[in-house]
Protein backbone atom coordinates (compact mmCIF):
# COMPACT_ATOMS: atom_id res chain seq x y z
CA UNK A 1 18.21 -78.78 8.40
CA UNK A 2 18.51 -75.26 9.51
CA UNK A 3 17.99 -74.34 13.41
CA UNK A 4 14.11 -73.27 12.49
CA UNK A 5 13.26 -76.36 10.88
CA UNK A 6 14.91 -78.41 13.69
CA UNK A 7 12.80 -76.44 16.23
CA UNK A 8 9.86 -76.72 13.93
CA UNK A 9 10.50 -80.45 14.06
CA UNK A 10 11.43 -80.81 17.58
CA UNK A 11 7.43 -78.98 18.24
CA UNK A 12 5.79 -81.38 16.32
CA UNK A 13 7.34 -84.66 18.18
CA UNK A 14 6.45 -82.75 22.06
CA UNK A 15 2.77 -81.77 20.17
CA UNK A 16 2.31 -85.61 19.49
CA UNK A 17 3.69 -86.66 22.73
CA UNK A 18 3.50 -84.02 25.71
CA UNK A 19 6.46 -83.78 27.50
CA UNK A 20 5.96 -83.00 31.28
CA UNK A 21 8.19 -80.57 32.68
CA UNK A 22 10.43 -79.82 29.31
CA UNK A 23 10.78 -76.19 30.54
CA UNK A 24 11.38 -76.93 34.43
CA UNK A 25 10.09 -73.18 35.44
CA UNK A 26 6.64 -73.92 34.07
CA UNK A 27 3.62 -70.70 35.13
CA UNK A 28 1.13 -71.51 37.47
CA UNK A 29 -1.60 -70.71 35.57
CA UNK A 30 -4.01 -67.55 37.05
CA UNK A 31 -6.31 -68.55 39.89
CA UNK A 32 -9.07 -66.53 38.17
CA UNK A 33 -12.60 -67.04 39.20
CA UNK A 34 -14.54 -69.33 36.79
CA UNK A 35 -10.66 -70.55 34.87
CA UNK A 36 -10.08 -73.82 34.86
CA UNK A 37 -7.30 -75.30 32.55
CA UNK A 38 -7.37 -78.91 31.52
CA UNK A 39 -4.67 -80.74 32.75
CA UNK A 40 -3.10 -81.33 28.89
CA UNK A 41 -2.81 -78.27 29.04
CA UNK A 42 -0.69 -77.70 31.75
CA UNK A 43 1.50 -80.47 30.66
CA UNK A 44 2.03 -78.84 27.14
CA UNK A 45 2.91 -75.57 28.91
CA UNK A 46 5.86 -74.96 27.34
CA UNK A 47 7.08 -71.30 28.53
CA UNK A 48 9.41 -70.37 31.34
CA UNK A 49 7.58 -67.82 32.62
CA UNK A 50 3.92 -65.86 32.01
CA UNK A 51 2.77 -63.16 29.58
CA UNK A 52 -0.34 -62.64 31.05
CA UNK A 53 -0.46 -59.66 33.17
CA UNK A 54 -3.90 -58.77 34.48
CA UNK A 55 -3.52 -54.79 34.49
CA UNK A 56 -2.48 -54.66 31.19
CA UNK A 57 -5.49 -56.47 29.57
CA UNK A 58 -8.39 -54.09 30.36
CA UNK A 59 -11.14 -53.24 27.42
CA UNK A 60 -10.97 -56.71 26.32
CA UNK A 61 -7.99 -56.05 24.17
CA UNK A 62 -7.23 -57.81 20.57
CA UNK A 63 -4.35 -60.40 21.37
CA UNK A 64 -2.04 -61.48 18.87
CA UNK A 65 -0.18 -65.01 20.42
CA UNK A 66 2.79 -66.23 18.28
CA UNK A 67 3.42 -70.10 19.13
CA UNK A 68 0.26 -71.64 20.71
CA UNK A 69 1.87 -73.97 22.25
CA UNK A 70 -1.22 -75.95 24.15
CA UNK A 71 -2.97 -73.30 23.84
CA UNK A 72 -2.92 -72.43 27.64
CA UNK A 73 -2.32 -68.67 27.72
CA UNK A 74 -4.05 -68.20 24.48
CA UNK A 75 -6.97 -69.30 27.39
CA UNK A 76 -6.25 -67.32 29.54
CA UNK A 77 -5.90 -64.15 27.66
CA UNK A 78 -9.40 -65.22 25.82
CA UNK A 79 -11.14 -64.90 29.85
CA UNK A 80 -9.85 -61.09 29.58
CA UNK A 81 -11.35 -60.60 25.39
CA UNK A 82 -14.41 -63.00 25.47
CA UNK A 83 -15.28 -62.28 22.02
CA UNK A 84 -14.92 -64.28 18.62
CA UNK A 85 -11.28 -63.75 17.66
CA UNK A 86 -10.83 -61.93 20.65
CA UNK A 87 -7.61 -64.08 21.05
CA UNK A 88 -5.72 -64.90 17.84
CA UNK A 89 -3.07 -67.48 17.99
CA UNK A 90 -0.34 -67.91 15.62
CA UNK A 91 2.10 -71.37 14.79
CA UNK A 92 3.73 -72.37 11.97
CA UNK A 93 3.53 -76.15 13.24
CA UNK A 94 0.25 -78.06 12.05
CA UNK A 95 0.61 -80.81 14.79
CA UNK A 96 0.59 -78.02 17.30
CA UNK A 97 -1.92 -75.78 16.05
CA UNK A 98 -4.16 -79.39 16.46
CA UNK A 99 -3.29 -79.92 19.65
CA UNK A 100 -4.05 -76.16 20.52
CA UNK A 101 -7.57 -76.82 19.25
CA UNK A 102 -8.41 -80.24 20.54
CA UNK A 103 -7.36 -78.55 24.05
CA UNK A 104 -9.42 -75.71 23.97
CA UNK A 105 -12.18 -77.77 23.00
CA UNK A 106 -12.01 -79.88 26.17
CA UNK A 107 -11.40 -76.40 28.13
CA UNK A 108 -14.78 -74.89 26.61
CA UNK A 109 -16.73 -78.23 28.15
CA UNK A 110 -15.26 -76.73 32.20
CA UNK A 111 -15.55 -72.98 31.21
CA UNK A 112 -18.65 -72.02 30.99
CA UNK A 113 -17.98 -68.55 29.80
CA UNK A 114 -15.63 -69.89 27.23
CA UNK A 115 -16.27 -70.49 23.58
CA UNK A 116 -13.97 -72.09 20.87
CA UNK A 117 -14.16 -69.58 18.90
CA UNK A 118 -12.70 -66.64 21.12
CA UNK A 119 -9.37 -67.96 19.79
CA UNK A 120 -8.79 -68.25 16.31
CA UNK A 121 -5.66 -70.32 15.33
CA UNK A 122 -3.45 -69.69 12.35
CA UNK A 123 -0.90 -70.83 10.20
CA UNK A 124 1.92 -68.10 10.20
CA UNK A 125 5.25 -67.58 11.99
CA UNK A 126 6.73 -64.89 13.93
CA UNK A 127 8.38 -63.25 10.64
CA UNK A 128 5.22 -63.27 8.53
CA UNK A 129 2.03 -62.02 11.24
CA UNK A 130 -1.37 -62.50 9.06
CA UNK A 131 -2.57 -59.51 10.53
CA UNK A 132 -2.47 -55.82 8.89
CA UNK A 133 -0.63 -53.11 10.22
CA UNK A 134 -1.35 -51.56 13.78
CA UNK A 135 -4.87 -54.13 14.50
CA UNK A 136 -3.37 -55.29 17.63
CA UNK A 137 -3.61 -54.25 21.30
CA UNK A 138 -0.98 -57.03 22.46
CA UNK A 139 1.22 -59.47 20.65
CA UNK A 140 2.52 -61.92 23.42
CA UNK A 141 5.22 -64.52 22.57
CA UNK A 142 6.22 -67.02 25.57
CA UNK A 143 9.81 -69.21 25.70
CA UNK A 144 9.92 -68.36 21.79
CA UNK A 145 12.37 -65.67 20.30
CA UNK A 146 14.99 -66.49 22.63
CA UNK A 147 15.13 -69.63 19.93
CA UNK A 148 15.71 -67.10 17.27
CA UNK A 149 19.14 -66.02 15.93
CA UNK A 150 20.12 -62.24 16.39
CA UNK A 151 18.95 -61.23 12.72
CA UNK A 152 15.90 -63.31 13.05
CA UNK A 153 15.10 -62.01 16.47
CA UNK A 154 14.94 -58.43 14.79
CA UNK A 155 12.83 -59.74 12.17
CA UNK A 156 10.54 -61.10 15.00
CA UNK A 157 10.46 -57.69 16.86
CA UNK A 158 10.20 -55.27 13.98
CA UNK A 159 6.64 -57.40 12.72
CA UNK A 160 5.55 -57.50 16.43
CA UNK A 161 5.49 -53.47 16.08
CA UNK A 162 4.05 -53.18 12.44
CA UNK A 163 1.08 -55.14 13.97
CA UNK A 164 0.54 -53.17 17.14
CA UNK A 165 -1.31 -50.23 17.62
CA UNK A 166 0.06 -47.06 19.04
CA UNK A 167 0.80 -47.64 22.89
CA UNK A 168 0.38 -51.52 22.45
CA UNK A 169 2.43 -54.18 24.10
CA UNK A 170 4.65 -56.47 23.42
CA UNK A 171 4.31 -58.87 26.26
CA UNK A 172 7.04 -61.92 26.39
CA UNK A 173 8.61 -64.31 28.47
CA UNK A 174 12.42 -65.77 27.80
CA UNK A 175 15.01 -66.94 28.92
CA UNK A 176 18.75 -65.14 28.89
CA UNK A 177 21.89 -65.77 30.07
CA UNK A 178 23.84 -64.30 32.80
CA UNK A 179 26.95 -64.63 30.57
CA UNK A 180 27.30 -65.26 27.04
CA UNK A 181 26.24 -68.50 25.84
CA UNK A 182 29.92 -70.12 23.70
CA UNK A 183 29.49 -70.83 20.37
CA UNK A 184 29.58 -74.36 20.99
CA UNK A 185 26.17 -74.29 22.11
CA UNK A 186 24.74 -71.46 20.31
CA UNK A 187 25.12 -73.92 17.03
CA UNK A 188 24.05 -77.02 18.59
CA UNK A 189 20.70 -76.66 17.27
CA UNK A 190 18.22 -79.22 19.13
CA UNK A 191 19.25 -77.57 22.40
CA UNK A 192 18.26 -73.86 20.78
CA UNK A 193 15.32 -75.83 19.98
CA UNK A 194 14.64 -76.79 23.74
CA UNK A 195 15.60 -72.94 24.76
CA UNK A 196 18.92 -74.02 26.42
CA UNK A 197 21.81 -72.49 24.34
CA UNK A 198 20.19 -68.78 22.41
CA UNK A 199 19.60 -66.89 25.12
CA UNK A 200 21.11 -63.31 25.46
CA UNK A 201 22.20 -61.76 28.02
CA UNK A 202 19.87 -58.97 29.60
CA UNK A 203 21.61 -55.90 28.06
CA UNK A 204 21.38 -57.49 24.95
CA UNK A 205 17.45 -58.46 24.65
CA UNK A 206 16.41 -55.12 26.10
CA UNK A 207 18.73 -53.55 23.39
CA UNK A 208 17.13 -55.00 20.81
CA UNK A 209 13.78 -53.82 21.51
CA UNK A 210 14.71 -50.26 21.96
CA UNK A 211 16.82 -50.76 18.40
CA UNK A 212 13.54 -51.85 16.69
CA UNK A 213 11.34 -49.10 18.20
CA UNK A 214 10.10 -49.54 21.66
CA UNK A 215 10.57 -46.58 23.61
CA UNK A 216 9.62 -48.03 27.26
CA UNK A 217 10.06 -51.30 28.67
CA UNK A 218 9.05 -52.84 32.80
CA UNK A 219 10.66 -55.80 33.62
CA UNK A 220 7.79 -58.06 35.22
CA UNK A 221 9.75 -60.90 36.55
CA UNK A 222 13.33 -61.84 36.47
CA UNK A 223 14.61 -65.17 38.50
CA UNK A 224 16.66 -68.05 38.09
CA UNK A 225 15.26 -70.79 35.05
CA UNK A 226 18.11 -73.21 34.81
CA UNK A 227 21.35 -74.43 34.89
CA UNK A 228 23.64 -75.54 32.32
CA UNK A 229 26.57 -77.00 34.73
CA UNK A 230 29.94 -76.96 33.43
CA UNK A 231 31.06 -81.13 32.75
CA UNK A 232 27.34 -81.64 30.98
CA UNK A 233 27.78 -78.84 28.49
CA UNK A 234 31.63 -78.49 27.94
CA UNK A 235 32.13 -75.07 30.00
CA UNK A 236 34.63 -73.93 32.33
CA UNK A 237 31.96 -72.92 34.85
CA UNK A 238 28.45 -73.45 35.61
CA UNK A 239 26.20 -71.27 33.38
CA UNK A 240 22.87 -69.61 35.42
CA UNK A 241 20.04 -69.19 32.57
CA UNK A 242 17.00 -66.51 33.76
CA UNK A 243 13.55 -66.22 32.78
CA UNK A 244 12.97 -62.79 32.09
CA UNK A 245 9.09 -61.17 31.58
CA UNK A 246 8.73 -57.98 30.38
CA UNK A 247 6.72 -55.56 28.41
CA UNK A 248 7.27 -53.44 25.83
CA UNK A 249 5.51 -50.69 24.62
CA UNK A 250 4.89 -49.22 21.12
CA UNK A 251 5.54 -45.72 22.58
CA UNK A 252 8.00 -43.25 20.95
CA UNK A 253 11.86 -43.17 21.73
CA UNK A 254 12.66 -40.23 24.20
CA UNK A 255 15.40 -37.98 22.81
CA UNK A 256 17.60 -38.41 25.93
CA UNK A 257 17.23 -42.95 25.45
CA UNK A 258 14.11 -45.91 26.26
CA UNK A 259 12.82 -45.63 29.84
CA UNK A 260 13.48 -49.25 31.27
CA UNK A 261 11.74 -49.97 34.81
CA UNK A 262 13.46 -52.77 36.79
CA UNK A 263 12.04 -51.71 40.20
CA UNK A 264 14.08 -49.17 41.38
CA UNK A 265 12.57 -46.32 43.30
CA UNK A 266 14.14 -42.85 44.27
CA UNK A 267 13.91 -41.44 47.49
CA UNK A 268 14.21 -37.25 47.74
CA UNK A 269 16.30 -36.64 51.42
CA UNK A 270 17.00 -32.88 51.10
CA UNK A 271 15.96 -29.89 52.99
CA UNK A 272 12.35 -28.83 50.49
CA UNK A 273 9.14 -30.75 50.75
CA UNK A 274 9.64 -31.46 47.42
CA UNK A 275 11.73 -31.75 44.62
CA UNK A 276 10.96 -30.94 41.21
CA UNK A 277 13.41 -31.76 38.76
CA UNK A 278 11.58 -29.50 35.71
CA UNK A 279 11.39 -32.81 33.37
CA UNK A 280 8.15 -34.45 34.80
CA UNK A 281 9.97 -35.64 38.16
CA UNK A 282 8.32 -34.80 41.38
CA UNK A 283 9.15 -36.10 44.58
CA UNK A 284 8.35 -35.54 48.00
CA UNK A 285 10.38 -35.79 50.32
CA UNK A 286 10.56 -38.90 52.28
CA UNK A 287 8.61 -41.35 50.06
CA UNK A 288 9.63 -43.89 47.61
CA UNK A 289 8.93 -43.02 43.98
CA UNK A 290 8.69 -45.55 41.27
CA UNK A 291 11.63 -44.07 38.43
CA UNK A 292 13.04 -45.85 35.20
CA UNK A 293 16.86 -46.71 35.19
CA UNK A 294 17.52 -43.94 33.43
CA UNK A 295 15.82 -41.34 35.76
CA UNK A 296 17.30 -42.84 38.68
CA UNK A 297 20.97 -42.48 37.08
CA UNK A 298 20.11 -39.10 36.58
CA UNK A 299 18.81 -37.61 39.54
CA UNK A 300 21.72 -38.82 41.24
CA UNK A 301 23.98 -37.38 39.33
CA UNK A 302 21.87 -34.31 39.93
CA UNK A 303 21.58 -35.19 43.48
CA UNK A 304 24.49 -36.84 44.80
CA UNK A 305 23.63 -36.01 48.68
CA UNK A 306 20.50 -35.43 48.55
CA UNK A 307 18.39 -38.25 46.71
CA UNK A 308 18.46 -42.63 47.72
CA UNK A 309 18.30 -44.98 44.65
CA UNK A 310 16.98 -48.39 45.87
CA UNK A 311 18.06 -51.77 43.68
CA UNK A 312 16.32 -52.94 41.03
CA UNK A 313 13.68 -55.47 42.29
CA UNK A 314 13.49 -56.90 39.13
CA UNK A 315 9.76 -56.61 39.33
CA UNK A 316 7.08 -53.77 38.26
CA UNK A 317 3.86 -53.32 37.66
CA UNK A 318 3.64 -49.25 36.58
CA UNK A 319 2.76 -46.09 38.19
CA UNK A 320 6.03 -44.79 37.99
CA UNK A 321 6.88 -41.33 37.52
CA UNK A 322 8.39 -41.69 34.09
């Protein structure tokens, strides 16, 4: 079998049989008033992280989720769009898409606000979205395309943007590596399956959503997911894997490169109340500004004495100056 049947099979045994705890950084889900997730649920939550972000899901937005998984965030982004196909939820695995709707069945009977049909579930993958061109507000993937191979990943990415509308957002969990994952590993298909051994490293995930079109990205969360230790997986040193959130927006590339926000702020510490850099940068002096990676490389360079770059937190949630 190729790698995406393997995963495709290795979905349908955990669908059958819930496996507790097969990605060991499992979401809390939102304590929202009137959610309450079934407890299947939780134990089919099969992401390293969360794609829901609160401030991004205003207007009850159209949501496009690829891999329902146990349908728990497809339930959570449904109490944002409580509408009919407010929520519409994508797998290519029958036995999944099942279990998806057997779950949120059992949610709608301790949700009172919640109907079945806010999500509708489909057959389709993340290559081939059944959804026309630019109908979506948000297409959210969690512990997913970090299965994919580099040339499949694109594919993944470039239909995630066909479907979005202008300023939508891709919104995904994953993990990557702090290193690069040996080949060794990157072939052994049941662990790509089980998101152990395709990861990227961070330069090279956020690089491929600039290459297919996304012109800003904010890192959301970033902190350790798991460890592949060196005698277990044949390395010659322990190998740190992160869960990364982010989103990424359908926005136009700036001519001078993507705006990426990790956290950083910069901090103006020369002689003028403020400082006006002419390209949409204003800062007074004294207080923290929220700045993309690239801004903050810049207006040191411009600023050498006179401006403070703080570390990337590895956590934002907007208002920044970019």
């Amino acid at each position: 079998m190729g790698y995406l049947e393997t995963a495709a099979q290795f979905y349908t045994e955990v669908a059958k049989t819930p496996e507790v705890g097969l990605c060991c950084v499992q979401s809390t889900p939102l304590q929202l008033p009137g959610l309450h997730v079934p407890e299947i649920m939780q134990e089919m939550n099969y992401g390293c992280g969360s794609t829901v972000h609160p401030t991004e899901l205003g207007n009850e937005p159209t949501v496009l989720y690829v891999g329902v998984g146990g349908g728990l965030e497809a339930l959570q982004f449904a109490y944002f769009s409580r509408r009919v196909a407010g929520v519409i939820a994508i797998d290519p695995v029958p036995e999944m898409r099942s279990a998806a709707a057997h779950n949120l069945k059992l949610a709608a009977e301790s949700n009172a606000w919640f109907e079945p049909s806010f999500v509708e579930i489909r057959s389709g993958d993340a290559f081939n979205l059944p959804v026309p061109d630019a109908s979506v507000d948000v297409v959210a993937q969690n512990c997913l395309f970090n299965i994919f191979e580099p040339a499949d990943l694109d594919r993944a990415l470039a239909e995630a943007y066909r479907v979005l509308k202008p300023g939508g957002r891709l919104q995904m969990s994953d993990p990557i590596a702090t290193r690069q994952i040996p080949l060794h590993l990157q072939q052994d298909e049941r662990l790509r399956a089980m998101c152990l051994s395709g990861a990227m490293t961070y330069e090279e995930y956020t690089q491929r959503m600039i290459a297919n079109g996304f012109g800003q990205i904010e890192i959301r969360a970033r902190r350790p997911y798991r460890l592949l230790d060196a005698p277990s997986y044949r390395l010659d040193a322990h190998l740190l894997l992160e869960s990364l959130d982010s989103v990424a927006f359908k926005v136009p590339i700036p001519d001078d490169g993507a705006c990426i926000f990790t956290g950083k702020t910069a901090i103006y510490a020369g002689k003028e109340s403020v400082f006006d850099d002419r390209a949409g940068h204003i800062l007074p002096r004294g207080l923290p500004a929220a700045v993309c990676d690239k801004t903050a490389a810049k207006l040191l360079a411009l600023l050498p004495d006179e401006c403070i770059v703080t570390p990337s937190t590895w956590h934002y949630q907007g208002d920044g100056c970019c």
